[in-house]
PDB file of N, CA and C in Angstrom:
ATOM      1  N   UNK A   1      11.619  59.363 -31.764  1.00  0.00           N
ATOM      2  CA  UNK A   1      11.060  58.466 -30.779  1.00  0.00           C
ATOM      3  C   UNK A   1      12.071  58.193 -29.688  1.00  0.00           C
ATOM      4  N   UNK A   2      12.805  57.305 -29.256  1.00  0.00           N
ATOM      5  CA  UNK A   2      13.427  56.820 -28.563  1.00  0.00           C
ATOM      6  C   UNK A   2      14.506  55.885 -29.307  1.00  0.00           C
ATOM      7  N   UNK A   3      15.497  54.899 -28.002  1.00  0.00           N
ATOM      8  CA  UNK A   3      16.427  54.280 -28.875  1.00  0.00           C
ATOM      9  C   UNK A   3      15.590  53.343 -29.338  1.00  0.00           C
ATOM     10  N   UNK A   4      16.336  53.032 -30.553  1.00  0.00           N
ATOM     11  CA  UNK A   4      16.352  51.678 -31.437  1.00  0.00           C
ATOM     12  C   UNK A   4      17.173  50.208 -30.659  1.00  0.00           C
ATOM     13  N   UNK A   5      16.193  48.724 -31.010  1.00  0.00           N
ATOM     14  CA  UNK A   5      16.842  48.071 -30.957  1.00  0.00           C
ATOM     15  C   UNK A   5      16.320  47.179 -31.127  1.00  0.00           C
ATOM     16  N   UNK A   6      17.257  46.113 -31.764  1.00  0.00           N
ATOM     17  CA  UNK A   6      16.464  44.580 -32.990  1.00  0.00           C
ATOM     18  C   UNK A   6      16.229  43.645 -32.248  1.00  0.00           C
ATOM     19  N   UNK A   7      15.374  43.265 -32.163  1.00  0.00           N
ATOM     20  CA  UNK A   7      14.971  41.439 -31.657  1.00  0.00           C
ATOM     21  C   UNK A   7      15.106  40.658 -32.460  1.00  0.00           C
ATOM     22  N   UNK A   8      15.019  39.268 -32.302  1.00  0.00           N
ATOM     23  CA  UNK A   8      15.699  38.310 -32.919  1.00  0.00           C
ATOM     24  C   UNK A   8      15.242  38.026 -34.139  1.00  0.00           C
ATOM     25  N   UNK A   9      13.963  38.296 -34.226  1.00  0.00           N
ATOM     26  CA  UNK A   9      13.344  38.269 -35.481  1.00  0.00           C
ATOM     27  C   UNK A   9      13.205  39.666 -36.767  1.00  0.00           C
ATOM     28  N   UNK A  10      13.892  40.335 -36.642  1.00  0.00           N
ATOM     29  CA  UNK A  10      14.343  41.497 -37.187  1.00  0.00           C
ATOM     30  C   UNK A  10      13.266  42.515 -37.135  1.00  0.00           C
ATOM     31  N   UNK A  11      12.486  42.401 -36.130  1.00  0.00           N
ATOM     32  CA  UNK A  11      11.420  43.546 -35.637  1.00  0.00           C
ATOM     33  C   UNK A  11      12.147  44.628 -35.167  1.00  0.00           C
ATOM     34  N   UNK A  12      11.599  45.653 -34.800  1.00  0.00           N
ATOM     35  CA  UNK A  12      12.868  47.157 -33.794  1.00  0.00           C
ATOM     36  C   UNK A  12      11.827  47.149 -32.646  1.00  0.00           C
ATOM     37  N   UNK A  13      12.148  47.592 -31.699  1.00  0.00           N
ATOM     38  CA  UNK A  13      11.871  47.747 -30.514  1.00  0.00           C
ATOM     39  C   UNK A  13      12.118  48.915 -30.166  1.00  0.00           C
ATOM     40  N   UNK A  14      11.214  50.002 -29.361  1.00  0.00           N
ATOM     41  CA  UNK A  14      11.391  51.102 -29.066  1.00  0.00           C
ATOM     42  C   UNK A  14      11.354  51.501 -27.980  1.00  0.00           C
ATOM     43  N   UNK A  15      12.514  52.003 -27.164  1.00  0.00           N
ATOM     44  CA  UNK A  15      12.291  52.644 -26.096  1.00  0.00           C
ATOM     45  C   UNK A  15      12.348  54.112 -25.817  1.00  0.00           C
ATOM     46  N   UNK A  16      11.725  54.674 -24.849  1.00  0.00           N
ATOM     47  CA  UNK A  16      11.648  55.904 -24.370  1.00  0.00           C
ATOM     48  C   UNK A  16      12.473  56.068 -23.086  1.00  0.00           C
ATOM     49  N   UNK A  17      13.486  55.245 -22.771  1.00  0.00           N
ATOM     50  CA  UNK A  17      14.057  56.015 -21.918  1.00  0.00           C
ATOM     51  C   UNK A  17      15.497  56.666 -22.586  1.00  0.00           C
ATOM     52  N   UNK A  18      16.245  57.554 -21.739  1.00  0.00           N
ATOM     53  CA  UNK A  18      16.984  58.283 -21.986  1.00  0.00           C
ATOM     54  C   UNK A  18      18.392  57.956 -22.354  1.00  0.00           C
ATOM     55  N   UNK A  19      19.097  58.070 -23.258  1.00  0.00           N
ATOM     56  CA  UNK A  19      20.366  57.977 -23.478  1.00  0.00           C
ATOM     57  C   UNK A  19      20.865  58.240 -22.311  1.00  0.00           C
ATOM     58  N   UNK A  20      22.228  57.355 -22.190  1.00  0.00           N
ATOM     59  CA  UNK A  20      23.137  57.655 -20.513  1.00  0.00           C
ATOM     60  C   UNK A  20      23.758  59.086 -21.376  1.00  0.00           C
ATOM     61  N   UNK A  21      24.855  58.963 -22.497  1.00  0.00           N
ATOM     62  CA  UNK A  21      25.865  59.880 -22.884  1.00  0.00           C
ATOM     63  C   UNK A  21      25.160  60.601 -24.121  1.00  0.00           C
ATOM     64  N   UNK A  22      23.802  61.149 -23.477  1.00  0.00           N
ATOM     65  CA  UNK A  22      23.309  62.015 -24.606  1.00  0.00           C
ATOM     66  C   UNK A  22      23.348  63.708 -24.482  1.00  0.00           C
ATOM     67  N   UNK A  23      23.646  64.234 -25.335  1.00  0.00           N
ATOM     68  CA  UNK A  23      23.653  65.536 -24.967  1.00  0.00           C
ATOM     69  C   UNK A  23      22.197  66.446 -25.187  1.00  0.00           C
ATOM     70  N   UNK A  24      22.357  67.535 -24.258  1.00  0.00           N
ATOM     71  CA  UNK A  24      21.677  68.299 -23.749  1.00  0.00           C
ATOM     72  C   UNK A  24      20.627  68.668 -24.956  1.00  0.00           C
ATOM     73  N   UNK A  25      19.496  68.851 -25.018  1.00  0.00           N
ATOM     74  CA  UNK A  25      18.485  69.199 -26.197  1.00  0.00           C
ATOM     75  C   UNK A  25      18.543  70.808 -26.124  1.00  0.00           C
ATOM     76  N   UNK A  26      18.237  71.494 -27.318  1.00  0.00           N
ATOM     77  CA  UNK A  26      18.392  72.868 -27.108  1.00  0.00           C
ATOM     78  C   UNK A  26      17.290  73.825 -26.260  1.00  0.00           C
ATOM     79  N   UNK A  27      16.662  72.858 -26.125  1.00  0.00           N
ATOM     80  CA  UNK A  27      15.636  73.422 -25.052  1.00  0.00           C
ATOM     81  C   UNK A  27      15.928  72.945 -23.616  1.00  0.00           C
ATOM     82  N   UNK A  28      16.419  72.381 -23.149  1.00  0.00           N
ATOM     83  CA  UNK A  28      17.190  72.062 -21.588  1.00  0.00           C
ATOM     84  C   UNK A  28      18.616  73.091 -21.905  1.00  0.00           C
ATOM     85  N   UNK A  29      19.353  73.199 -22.446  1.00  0.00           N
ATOM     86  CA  UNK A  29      20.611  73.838 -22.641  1.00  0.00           C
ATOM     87  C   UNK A  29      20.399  75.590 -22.885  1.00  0.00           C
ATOM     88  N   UNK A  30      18.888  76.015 -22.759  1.00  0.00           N
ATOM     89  CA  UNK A  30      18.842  77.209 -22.664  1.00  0.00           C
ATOM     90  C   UNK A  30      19.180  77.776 -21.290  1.00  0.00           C
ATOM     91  N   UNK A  31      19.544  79.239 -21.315  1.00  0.00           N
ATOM     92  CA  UNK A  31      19.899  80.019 -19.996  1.00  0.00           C
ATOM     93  C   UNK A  31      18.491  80.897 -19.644  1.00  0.00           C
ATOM     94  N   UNK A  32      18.347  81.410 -18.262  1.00  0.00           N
ATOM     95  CA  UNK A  32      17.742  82.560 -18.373  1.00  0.00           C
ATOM     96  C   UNK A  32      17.569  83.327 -18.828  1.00  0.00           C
ATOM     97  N   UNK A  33      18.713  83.851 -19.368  1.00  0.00           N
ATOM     98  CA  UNK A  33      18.336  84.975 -20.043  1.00  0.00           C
ATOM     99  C   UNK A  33      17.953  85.670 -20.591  1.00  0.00           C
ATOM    100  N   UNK A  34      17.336  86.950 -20.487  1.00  0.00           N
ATOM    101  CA  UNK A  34      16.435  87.785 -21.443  1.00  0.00           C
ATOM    102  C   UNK A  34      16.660  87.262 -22.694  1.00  0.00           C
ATOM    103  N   UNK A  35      15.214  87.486 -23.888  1.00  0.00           N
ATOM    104  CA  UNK A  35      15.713  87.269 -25.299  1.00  0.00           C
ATOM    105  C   UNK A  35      15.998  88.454 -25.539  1.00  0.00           C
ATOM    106  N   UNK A  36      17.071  88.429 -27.201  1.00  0.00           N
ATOM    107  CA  UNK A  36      17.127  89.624 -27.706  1.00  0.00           C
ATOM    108  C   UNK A  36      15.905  90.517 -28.394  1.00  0.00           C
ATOM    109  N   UNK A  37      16.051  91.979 -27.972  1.00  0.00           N
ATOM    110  CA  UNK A  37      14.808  92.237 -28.512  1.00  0.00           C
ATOM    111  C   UNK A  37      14.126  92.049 -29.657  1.00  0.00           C
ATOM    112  N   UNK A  38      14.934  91.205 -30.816  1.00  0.00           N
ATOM    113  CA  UNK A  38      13.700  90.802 -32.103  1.00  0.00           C
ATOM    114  C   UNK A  38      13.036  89.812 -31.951  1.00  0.00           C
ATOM    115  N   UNK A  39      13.755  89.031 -30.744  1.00  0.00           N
ATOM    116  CA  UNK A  39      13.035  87.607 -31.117  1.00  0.00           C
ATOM    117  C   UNK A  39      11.824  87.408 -29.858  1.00  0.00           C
ATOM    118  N   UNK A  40      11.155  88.712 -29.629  1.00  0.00           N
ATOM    119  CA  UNK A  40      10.344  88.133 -27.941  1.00  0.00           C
ATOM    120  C   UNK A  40       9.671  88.134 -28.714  1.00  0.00           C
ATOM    121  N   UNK A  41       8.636  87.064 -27.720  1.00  0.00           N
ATOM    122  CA  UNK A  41       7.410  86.480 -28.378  1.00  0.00           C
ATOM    123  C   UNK A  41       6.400  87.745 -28.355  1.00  0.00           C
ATOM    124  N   UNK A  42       5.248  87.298 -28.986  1.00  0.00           N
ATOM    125  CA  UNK A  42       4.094  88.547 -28.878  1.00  0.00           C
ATOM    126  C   UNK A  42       2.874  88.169 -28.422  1.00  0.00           C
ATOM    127  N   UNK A  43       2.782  88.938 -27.830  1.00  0.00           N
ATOM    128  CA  UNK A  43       1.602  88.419 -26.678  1.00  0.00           C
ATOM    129  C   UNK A  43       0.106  88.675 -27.213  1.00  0.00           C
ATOM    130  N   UNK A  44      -0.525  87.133 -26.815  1.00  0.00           N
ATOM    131  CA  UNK A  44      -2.067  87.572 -27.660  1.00  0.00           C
ATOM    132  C   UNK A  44      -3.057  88.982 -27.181  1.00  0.00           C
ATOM    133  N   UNK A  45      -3.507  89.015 -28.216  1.00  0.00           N
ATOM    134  CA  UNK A  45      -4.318  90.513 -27.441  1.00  0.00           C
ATOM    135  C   UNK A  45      -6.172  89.273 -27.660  1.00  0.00           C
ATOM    136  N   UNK A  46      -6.948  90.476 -26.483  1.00  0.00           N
ATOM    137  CA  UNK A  46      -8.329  89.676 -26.749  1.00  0.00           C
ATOM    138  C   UNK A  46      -8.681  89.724 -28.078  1.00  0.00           C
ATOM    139  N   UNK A  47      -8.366  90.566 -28.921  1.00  0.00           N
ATOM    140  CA  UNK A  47      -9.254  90.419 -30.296  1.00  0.00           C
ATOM    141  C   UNK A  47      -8.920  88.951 -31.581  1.00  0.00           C
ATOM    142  N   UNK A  48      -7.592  88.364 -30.802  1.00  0.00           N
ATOM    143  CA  UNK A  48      -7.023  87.189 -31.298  1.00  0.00           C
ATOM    144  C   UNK A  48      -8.236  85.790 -30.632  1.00  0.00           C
ATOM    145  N   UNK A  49      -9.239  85.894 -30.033  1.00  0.00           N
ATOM    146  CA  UNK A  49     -10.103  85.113 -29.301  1.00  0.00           C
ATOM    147  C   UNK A  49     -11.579  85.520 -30.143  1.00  0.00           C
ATOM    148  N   UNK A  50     -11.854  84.354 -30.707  1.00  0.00           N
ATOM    149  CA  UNK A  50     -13.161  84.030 -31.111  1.00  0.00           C
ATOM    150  C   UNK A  50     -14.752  84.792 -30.684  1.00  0.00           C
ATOM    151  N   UNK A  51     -15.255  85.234 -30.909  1.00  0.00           N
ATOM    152  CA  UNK A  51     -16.510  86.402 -30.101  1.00  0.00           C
ATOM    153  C   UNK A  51     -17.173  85.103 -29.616  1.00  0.00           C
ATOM    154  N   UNK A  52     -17.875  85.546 -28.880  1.00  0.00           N
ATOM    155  CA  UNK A  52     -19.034  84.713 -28.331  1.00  0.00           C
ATOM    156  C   UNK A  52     -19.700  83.813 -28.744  1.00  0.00           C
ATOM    157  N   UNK A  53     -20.266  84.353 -29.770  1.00  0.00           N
ATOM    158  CA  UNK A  53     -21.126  83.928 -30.909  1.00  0.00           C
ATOM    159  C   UNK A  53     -20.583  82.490 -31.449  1.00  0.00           C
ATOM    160  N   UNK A  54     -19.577  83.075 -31.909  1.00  0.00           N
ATOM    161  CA  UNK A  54     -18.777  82.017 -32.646  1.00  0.00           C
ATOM    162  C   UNK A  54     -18.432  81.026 -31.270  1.00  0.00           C
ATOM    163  N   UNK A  55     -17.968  80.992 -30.180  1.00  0.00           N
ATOM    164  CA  UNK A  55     -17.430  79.805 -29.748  1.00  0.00           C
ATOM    165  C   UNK A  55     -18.866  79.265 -29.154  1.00  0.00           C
ATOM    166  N   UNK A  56     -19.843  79.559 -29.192  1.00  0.00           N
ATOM    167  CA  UNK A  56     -21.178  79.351 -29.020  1.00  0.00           C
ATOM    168  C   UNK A  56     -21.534  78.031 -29.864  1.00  0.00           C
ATOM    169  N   UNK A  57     -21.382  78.454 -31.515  1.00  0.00           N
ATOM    170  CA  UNK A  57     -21.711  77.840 -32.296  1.00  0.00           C
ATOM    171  C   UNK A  57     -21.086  76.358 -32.160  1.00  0.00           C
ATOM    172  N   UNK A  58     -19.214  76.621 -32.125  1.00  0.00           N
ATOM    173  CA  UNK A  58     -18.347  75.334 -32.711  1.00  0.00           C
ATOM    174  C   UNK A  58     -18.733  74.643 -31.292  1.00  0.00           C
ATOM    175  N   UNK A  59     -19.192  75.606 -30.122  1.00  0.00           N
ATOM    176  CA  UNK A  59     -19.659  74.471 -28.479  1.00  0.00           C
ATOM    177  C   UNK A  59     -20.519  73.379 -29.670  1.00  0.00           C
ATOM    178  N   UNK A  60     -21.401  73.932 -30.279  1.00  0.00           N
ATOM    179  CA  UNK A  60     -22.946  72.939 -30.208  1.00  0.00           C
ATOM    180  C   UNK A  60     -22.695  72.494 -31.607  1.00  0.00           C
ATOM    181  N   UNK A  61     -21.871  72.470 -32.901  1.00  0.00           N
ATOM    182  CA  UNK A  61     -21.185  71.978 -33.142  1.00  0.00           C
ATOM    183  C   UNK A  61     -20.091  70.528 -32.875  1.00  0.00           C
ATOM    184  N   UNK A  62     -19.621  70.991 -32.033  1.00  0.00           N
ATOM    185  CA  UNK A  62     -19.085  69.240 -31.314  1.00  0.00           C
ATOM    186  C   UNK A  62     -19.763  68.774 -30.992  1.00  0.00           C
ATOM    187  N   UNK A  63     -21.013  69.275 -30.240  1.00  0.00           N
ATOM    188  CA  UNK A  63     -21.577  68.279 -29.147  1.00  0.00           C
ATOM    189  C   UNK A  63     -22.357  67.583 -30.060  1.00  0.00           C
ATOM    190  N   UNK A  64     -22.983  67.875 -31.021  1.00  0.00           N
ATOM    191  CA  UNK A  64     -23.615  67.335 -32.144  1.00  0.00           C
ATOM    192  C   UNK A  64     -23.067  66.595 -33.046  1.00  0.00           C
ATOM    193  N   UNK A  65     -21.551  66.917 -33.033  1.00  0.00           N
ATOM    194  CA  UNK A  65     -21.010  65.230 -33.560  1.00  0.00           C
ATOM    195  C   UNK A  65     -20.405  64.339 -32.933  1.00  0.00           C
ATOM    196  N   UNK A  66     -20.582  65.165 -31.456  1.00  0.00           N
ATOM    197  CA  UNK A  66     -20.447  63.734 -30.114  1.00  0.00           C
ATOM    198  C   UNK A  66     -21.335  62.916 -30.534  1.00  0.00           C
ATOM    199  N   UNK A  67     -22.565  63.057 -30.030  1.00  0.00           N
ATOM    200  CA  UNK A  67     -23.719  62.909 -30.342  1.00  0.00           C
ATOM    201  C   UNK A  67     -23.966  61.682 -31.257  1.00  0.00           C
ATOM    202  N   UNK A  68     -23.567  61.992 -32.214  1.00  0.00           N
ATOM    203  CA  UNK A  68     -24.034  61.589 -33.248  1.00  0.00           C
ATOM    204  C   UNK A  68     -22.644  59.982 -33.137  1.00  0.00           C
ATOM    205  N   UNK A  69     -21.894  59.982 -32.601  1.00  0.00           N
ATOM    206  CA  UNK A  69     -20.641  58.986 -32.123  1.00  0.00           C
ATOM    207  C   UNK A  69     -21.416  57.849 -31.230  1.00  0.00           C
ATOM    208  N   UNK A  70     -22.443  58.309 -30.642  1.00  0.00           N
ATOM    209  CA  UNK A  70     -22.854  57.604 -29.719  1.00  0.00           C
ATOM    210  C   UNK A  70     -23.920  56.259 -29.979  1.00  0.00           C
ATOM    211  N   UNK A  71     -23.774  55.038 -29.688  1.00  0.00           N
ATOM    212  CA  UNK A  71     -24.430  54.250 -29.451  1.00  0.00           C
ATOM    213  C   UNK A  71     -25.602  54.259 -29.309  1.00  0.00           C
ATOM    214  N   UNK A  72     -26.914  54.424 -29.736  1.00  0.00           N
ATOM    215  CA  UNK A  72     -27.808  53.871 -28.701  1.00  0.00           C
ATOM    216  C   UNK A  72     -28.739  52.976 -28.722  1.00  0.00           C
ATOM    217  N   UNK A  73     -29.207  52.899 -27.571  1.00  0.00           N
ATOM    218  CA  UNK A  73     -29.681  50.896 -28.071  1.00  0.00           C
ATOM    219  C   UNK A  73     -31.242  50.929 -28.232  1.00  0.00           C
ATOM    220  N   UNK A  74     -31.287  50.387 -28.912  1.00  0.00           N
ATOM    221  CA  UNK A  74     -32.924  49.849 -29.829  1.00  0.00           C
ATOM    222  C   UNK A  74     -33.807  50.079 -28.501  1.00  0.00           C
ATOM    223  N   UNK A  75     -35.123  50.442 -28.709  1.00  0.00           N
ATOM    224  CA  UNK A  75     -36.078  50.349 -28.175  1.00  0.00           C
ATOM    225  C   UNK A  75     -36.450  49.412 -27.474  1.00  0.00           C
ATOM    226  N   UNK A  76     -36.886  47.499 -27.565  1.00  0.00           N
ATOM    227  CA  UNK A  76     -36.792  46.706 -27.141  1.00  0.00           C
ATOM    228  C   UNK A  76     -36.024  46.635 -25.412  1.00  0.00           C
ATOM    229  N   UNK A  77     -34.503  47.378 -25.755  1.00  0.00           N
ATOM    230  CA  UNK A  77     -33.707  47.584 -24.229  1.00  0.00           C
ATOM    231  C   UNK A  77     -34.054  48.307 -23.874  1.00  0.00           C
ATOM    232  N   UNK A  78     -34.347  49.867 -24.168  1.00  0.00           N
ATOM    233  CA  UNK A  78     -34.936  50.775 -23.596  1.00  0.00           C
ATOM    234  C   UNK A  78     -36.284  50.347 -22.762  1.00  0.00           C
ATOM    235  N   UNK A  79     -36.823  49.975 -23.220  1.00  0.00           N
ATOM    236  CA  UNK A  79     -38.337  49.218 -22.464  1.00  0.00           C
ATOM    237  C   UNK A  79     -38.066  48.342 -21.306  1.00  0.00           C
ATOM    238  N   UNK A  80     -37.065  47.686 -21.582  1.00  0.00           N
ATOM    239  CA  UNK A  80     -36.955  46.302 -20.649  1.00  0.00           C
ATOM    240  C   UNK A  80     -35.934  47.020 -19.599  1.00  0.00           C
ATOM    241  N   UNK A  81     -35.516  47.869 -19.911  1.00  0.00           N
ATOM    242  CA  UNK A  81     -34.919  48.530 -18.569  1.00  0.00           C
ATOM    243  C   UNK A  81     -35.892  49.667 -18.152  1.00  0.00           C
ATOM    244  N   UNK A  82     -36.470  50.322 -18.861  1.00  0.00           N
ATOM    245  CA  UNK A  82     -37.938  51.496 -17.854  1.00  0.00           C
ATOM    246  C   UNK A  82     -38.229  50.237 -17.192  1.00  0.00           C
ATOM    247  N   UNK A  83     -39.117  48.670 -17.208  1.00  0.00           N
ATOM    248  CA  UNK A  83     -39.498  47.866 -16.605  1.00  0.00           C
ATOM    249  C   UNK A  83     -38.879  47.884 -15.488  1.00  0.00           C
ATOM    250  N   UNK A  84     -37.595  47.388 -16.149  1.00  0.00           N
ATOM    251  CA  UNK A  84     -36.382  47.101 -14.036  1.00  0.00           C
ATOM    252  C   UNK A  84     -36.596  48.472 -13.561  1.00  0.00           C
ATOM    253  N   UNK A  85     -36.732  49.786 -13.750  1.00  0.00           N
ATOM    254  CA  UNK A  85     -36.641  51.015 -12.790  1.00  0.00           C
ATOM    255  C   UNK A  85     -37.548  51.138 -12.423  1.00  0.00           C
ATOM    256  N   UNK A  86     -38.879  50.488 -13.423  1.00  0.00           N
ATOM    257  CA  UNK A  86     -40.372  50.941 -12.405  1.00  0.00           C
ATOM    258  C   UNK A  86     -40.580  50.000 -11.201  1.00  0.00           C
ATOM    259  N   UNK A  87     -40.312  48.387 -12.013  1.00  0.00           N
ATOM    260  CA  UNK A  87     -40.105  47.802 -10.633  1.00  0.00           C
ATOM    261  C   UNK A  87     -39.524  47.996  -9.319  1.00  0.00           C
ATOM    262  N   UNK A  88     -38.102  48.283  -9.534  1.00  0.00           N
ATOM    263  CA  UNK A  88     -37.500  48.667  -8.417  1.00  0.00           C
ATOM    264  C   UNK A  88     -37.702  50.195  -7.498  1.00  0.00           C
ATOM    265  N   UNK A  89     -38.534  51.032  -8.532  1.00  0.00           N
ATOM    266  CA  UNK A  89     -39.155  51.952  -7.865  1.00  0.00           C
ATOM    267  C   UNK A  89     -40.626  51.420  -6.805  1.00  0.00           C
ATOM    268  N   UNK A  90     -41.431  50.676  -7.361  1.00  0.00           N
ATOM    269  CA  UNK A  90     -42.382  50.160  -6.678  1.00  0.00           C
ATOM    270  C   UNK A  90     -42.232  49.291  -5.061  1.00  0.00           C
ATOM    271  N   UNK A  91     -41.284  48.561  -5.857  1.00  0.00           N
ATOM    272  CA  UNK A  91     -40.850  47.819  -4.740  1.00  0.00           C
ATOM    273  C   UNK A  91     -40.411  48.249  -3.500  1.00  0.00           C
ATOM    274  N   UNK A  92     -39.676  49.453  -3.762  1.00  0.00           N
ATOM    275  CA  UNK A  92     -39.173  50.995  -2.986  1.00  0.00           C
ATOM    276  C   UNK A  92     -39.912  51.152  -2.415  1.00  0.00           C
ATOM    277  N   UNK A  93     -41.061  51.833  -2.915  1.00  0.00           N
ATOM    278  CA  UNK A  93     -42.422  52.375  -2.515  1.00  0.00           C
ATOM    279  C   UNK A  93     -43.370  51.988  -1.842  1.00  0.00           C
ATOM    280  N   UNK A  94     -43.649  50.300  -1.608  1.00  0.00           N
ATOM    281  CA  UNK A  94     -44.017  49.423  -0.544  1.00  0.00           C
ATOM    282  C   UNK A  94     -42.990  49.622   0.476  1.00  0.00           C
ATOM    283  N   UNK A  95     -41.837  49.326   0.250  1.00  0.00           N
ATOM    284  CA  UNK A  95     -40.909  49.287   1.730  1.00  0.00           C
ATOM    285  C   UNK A  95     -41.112  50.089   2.717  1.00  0.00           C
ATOM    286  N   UNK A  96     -40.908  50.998   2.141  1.00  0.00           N
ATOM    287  CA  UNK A  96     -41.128  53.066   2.782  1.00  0.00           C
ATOM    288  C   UNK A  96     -42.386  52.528   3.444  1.00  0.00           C
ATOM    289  N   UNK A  97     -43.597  52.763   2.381  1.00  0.00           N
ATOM    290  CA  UNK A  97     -44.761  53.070   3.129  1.00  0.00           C
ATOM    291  C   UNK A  97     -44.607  51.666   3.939  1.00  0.00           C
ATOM    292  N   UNK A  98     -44.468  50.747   4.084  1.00  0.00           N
ATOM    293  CA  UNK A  98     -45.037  49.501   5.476  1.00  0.00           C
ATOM    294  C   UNK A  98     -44.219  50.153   6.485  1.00  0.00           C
ATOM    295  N   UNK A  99     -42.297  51.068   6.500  1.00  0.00           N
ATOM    296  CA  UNK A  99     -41.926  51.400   7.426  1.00  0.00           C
ATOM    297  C   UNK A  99     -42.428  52.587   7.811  1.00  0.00           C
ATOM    298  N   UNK A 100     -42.878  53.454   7.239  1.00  0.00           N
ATOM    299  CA  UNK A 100     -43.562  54.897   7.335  1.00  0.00           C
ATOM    300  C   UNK A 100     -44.964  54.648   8.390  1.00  0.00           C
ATOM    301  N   UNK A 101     -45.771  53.429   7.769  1.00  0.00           N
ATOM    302  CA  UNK A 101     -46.953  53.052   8.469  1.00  0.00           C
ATOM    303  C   UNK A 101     -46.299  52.398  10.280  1.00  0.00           C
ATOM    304  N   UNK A 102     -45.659  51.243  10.049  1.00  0.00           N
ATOM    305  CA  UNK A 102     -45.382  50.719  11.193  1.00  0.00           C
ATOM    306  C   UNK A 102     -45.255  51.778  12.118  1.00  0.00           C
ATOM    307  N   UNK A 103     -44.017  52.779  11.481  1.00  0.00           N
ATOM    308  CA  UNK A 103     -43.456  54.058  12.626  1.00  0.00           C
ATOM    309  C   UNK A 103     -44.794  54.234  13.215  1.00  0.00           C
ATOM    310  N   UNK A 104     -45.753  54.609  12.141  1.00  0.00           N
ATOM    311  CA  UNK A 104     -46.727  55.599  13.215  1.00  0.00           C
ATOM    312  C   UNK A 104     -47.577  55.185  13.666  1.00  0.00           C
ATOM    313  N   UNK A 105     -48.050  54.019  13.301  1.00  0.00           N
ATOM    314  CA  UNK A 105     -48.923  53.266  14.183  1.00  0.00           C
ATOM    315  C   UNK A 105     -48.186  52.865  15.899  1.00  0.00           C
ATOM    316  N   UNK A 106     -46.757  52.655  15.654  1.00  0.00           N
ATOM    317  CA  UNK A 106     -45.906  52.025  17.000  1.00  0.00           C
ATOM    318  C   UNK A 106     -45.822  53.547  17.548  1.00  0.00           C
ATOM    319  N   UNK A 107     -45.879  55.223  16.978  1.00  0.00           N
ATOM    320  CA  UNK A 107     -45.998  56.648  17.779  1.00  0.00           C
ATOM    321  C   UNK A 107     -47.264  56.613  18.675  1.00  0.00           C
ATOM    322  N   UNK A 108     -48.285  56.256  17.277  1.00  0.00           N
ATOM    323  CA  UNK A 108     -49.704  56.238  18.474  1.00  0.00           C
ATOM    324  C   UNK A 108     -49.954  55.208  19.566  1.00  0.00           C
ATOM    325  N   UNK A 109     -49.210  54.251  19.337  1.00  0.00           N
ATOM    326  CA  UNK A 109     -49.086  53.418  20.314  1.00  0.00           C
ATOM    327  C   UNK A 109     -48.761  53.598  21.887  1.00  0.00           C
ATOM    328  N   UNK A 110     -47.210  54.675  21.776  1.00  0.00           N
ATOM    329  CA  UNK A 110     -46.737  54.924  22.824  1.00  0.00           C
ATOM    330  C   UNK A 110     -47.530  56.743  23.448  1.00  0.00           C
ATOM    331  N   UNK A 111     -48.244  57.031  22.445  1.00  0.00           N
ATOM    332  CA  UNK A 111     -48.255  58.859  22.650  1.00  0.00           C
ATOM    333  C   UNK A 111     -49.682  58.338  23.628  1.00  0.00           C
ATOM    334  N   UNK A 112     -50.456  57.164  23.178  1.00  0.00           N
ATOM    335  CA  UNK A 112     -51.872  56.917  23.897  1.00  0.00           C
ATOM    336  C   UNK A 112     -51.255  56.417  25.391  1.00  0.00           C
ATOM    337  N   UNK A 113     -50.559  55.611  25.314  1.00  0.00           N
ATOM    338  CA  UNK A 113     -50.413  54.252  26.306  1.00  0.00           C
ATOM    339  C   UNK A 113     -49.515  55.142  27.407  1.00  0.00           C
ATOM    340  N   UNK A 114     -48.832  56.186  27.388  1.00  0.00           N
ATOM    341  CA  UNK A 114     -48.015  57.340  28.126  1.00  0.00           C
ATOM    342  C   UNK A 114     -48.498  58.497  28.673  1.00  0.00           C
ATOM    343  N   UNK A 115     -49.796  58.832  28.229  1.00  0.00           N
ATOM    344  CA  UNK A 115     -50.635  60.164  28.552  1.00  0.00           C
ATOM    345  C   UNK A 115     -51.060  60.090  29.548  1.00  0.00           C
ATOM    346  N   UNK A 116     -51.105  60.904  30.637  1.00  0.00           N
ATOM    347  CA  UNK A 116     -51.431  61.099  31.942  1.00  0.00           C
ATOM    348  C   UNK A 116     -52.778  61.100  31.968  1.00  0.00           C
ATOM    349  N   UNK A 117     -53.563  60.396  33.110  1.00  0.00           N
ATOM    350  CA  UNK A 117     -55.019  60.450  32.898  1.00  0.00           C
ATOM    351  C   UNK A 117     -55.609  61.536  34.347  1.00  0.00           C
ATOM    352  N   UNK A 118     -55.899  62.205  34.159  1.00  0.00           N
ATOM    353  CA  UNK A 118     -56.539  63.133  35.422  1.00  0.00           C
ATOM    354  C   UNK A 118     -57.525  62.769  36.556  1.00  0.00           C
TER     355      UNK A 118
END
């Protein structure tokens, strides 16, 4: 973890910052340099990767014990909120149409009252 250090009540306390006079980890203290040839790593080939099929399955697999993690709320809420969306859809739906109507009644208004008479 990090350093150690006691509070008054003999709890430890942990921090993550860095030693001032700590030495180098063997992974910062590496060089560039090539490895020797026994120790290079080996590189995956595609046949080390799952077929299709299979990562198909463990997909729908998780999602099915997402799923199954999830909350959901009783019927009762379900209802009483379709209510608030139909309302607020309706309510929608008057607005539009009185501004949809006004527009075109105030078009025929001006397309009559503007027409050149011969």
């Amino acid at each position: 973890m990090g350093k150690k250090n006691s509070l008054n009540n003999g709890q430890q306390l942990y921090s993550n910052a860095p030693l001032q006079n700590a030495e180098l980890s063997a992974e910062e203290g590496k060089s560039n340099a090539p490895a020797p040839e026994g120790k290079k790593k080996k590189n995956k080939k595609k046949s080390d990767k799952p077929n299709i099929f299979v990562r198909i399955g463990r997909f729908f697999k998780e999602m099915f014990s997402e799923l199954k993690k999830v909350s959901w709320p009783d019927a009762k809420k379900v209802f009483t909120q379709l209510g608030v969306v139909l309302l607020v859809v309706v309510i929608f739906l008057v607005i539009i149409t009185a501004f949809d109507l006004g527009a075109a009644e105030l078009l025929t208004l001006l397309v009559t009252h503007t027409t050149p008479t011969a």
